[in-house]
C-alpha atoms as a PDB file:
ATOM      1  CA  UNK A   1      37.738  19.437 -22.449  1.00  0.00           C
ATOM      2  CA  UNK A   2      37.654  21.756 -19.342  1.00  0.00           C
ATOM      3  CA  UNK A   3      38.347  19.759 -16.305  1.00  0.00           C
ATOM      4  CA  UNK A   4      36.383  20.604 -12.783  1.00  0.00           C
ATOM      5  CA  UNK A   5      38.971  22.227 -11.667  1.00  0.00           C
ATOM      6  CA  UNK A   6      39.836  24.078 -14.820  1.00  0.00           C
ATOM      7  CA  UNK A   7      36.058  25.404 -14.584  1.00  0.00           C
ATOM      8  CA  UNK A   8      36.133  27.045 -10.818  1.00  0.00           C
ATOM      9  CA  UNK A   9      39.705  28.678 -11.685  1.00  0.00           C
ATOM     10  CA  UNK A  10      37.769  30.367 -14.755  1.00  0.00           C
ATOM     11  CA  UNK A  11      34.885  31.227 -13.067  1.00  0.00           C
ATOM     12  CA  UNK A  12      37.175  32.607  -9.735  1.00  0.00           C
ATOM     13  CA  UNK A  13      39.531  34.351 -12.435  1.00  0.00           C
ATOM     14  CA  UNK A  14      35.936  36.154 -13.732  1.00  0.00           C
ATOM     15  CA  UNK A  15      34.907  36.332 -10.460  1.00  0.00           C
ATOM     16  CA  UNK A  16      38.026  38.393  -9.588  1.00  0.00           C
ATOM     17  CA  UNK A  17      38.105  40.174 -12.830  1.00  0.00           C
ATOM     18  CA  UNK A  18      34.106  41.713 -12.095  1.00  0.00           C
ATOM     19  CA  UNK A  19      35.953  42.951  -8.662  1.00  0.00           C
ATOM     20  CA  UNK A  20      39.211  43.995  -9.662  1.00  0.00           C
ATOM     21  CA  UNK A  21      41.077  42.016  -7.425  1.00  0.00           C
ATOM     22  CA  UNK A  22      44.560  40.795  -8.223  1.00  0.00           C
ATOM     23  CA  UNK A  23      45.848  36.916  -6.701  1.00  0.00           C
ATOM     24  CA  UNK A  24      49.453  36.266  -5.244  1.00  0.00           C
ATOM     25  CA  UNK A  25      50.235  32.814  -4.125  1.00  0.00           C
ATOM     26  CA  UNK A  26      52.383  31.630  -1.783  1.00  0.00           C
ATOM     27  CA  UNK A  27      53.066  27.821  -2.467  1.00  0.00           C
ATOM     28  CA  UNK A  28      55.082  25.140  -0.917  1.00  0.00           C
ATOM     29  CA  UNK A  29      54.076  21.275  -1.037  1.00  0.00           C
ATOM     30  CA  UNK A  30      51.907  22.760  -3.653  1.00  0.00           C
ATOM     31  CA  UNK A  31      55.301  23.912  -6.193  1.00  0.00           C
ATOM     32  CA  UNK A  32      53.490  26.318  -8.007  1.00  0.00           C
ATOM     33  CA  UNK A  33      49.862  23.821  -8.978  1.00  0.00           C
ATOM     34  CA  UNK A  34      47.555  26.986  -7.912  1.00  0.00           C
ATOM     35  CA  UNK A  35      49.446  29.550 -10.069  1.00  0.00           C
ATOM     36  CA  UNK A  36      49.931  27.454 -12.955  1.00  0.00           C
ATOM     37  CA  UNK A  37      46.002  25.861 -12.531  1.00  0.00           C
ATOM     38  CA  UNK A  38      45.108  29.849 -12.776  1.00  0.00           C
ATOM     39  CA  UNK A  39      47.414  30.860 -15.781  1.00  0.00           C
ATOM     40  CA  UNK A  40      46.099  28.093 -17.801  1.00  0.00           C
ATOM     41  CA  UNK A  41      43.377  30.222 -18.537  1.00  0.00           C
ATOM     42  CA  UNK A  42      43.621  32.783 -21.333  1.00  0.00           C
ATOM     43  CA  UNK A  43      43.399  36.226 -19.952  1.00  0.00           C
ATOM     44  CA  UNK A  44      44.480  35.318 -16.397  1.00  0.00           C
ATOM     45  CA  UNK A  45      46.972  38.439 -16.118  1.00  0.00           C
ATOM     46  CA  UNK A  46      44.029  40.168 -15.203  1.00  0.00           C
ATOM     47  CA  UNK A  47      44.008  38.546 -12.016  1.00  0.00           C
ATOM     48  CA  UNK A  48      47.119  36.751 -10.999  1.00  0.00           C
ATOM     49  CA  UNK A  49      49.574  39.479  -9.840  1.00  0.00           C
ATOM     50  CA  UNK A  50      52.279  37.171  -9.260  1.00  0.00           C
ATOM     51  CA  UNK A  51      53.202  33.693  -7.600  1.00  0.00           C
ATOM     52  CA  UNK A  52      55.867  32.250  -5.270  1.00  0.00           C
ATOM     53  CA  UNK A  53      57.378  28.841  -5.160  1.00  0.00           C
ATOM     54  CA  UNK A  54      58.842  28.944  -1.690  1.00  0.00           C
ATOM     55  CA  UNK A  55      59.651  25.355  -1.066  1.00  0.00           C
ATOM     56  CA  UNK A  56      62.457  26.028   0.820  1.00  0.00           C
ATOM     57  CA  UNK A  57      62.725  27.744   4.120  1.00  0.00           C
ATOM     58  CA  UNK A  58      65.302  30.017   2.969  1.00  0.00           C
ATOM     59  CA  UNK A  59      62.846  30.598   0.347  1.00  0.00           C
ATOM     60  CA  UNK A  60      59.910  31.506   2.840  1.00  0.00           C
ATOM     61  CA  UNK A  61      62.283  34.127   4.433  1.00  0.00           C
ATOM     62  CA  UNK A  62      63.897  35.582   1.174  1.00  0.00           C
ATOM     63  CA  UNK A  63      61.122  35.943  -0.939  1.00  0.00           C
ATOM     64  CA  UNK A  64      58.093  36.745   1.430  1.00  0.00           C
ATOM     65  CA  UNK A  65      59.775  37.962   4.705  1.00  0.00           C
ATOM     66  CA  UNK A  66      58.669  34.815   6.809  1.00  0.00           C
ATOM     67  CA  UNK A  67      60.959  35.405   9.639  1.00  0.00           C
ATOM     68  CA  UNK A  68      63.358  32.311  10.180  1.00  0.00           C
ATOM     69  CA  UNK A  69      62.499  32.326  13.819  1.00  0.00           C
ATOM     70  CA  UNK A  70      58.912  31.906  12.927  1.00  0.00           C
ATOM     71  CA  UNK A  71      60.291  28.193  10.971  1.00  0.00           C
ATOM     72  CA  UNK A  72      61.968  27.486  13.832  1.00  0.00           C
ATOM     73  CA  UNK A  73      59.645  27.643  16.474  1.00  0.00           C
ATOM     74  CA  UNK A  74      56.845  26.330  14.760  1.00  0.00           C
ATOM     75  CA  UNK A  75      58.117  24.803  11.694  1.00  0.00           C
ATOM     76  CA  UNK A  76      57.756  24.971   7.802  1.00  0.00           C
ATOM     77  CA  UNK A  77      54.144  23.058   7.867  1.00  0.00           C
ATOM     78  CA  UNK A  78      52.414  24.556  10.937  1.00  0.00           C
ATOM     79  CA  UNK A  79      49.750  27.412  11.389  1.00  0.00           C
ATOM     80  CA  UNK A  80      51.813  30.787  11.753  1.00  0.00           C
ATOM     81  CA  UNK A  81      53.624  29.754   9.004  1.00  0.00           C
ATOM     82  CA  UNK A  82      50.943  29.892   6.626  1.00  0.00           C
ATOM     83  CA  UNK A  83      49.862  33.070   7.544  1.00  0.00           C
ATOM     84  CA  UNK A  84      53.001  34.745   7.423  1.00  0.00           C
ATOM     85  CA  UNK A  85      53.574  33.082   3.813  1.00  0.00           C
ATOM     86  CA  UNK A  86      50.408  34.704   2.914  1.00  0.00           C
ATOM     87  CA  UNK A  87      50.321  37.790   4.387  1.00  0.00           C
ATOM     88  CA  UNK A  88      54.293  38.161   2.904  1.00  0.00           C
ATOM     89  CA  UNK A  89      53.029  37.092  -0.642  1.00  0.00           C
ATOM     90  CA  UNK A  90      50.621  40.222   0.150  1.00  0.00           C
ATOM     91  CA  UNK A  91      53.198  42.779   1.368  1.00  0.00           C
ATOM     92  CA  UNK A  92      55.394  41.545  -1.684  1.00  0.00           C
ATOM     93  CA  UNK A  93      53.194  42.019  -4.319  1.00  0.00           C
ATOM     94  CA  UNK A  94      50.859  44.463  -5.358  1.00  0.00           C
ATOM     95  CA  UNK A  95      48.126  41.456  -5.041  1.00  0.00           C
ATOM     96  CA  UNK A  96      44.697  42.585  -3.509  1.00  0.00           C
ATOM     97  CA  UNK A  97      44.519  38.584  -1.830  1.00  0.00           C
ATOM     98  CA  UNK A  98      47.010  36.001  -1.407  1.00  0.00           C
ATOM     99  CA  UNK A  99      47.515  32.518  -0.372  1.00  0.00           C
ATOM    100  CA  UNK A 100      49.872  30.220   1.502  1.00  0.00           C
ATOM    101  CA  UNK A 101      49.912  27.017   1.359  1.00  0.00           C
ATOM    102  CA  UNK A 102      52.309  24.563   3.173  1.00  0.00           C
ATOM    103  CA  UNK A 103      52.298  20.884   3.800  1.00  0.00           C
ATOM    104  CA  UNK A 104      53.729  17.237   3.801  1.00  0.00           C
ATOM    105  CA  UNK A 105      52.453  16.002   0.806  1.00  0.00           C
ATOM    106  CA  UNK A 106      54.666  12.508   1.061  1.00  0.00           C
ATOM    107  CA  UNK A 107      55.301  10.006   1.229  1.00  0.00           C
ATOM    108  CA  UNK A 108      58.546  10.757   3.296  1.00  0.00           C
ATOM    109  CA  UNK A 109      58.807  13.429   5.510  1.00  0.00           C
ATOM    110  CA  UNK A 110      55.887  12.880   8.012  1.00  0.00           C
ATOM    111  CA  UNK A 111      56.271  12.888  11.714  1.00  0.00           C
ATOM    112  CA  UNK A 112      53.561  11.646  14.475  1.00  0.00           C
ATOM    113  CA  UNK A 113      52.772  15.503  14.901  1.00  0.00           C
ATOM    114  CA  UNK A 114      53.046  16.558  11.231  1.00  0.00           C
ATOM    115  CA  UNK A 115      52.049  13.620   9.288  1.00  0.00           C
ATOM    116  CA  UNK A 116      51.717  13.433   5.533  1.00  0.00           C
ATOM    117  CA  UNK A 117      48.715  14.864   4.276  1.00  0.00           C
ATOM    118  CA  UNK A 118      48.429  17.613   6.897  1.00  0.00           C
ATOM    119  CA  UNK A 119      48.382  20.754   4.932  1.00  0.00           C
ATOM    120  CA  UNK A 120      48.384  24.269   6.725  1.00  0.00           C
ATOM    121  CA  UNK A 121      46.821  27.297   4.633  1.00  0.00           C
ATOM    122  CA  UNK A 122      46.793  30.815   5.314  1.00  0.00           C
ATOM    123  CA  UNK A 123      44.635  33.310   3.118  1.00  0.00           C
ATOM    124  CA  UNK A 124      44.219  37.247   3.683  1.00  0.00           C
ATOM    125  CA  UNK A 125      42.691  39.803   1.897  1.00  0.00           C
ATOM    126  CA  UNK A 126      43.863  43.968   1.974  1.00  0.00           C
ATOM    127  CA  UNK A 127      42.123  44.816   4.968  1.00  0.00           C
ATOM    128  CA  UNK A 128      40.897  41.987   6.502  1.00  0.00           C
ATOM    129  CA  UNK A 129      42.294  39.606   9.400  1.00  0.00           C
ATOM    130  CA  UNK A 130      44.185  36.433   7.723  1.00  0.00           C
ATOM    131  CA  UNK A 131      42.333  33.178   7.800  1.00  0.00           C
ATOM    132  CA  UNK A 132      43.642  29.603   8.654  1.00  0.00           C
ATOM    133  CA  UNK A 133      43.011  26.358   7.122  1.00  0.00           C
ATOM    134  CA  UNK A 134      43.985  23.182   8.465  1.00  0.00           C
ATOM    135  CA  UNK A 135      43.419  19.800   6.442  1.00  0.00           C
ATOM    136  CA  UNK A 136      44.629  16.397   7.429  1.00  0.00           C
ATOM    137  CA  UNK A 137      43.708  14.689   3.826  1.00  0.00           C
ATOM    138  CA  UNK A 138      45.888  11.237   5.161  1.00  0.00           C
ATOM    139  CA  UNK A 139      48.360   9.382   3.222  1.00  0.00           C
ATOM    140  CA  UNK A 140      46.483   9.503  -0.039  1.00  0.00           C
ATOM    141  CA  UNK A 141      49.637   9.629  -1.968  1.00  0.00           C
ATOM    142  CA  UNK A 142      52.070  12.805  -2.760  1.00  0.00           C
ATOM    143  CA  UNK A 143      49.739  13.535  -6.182  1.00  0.00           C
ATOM    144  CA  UNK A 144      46.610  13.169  -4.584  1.00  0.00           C
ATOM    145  CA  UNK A 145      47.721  15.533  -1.396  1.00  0.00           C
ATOM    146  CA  UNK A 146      48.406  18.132  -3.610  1.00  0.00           C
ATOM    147  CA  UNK A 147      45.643  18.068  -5.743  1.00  0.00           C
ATOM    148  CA  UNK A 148      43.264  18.157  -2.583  1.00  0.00           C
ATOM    149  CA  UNK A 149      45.446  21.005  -1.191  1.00  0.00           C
ATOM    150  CA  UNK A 150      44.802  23.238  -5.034  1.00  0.00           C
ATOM    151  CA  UNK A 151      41.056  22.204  -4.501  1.00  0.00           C
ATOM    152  CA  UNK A 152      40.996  23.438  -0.976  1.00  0.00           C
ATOM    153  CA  UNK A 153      42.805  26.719  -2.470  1.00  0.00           C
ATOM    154  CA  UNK A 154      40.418  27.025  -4.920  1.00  0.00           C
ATOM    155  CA  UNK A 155      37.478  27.514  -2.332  1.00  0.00           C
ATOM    156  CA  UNK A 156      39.590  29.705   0.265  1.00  0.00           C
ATOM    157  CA  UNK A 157      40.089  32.144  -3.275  1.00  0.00           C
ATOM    158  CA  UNK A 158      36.521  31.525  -4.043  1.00  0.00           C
ATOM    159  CA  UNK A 159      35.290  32.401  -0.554  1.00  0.00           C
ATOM    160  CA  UNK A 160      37.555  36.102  -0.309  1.00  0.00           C
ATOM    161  CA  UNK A 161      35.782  36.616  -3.637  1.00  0.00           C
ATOM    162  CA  UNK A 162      32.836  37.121  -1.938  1.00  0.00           C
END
């Protein structure tokens, strides 16, 4: 049986399909949930150009061309961050929109400024200015952050769509 979230990543994937737009993701507390929640569904090479697991910061920089001084400044989980990990998931792909997505999902690794559940998103689409997404979803548990963080995905794919 189709799960909720199984349903809006088929009906995004058609969605996408109708406009010929192809997906790249960009994911880091996230390891990969939004691409793999996507290729679940048969015929989702129509739409999902290619995803990123950039969990590291190396990663961010090698992959996707977020530039290391960007991390350091602002670090990993913040707002630029996100943007550049979408906007490189863009400009290394041949994806029409892409995604970043970078948090603490816990239960270590939170700080009084970055605490767990904070989640930073960037989304951009060819053409058009990158968005930002900030969610503080709390210490709901490492699972539970990141399945809030693939729903909040969902709807920042769902809204580009449009």
């Amino acid at each position: 049986m189709m799960t909720e979230l199984t349903s809006r990543a088929a009906a995004l994937l058609d969605a996408y399909k109708e406009k010929g737009l192809m997906i790249a993701t960009a994911e880091s507390c996230t390891g990969g949930l939004v691409a793999a929640l996507l290729t679940d569904i048969s015929g989702s090479s129509a739409v999902v150009e290619r995803g990123f697991v950039t969990y590291s910061n190396e990663a961010k920089t090698e992959l996707i061309g977020v530039p290391a001084d960007l991390i350091a400044a602002f670090g990993a989980v913040s707002e630029p961050v996100a943007r550049a990990m979408a906007e490189g998931a863009l400009a290394h792909s041949r994806a029409d929109v892409a995604i970043g997505i970078t948090g603490v999902a816990g239960p270590t690794g939170g700080t009084d400024v970055k605490p767990v559940g904070l989640v930073h998103f960037g989304l951009v689409r060819k053409g058009a200015a990158t968005i930002h997404l900030e969610r503080r979803y709390g210490d709901l548990g490492r699972g539970n952050v990141r399945r809030r963080a693939v729903e909040d995905a969902l709807a920042l794919l769902e809204q580009a769509a449009r």
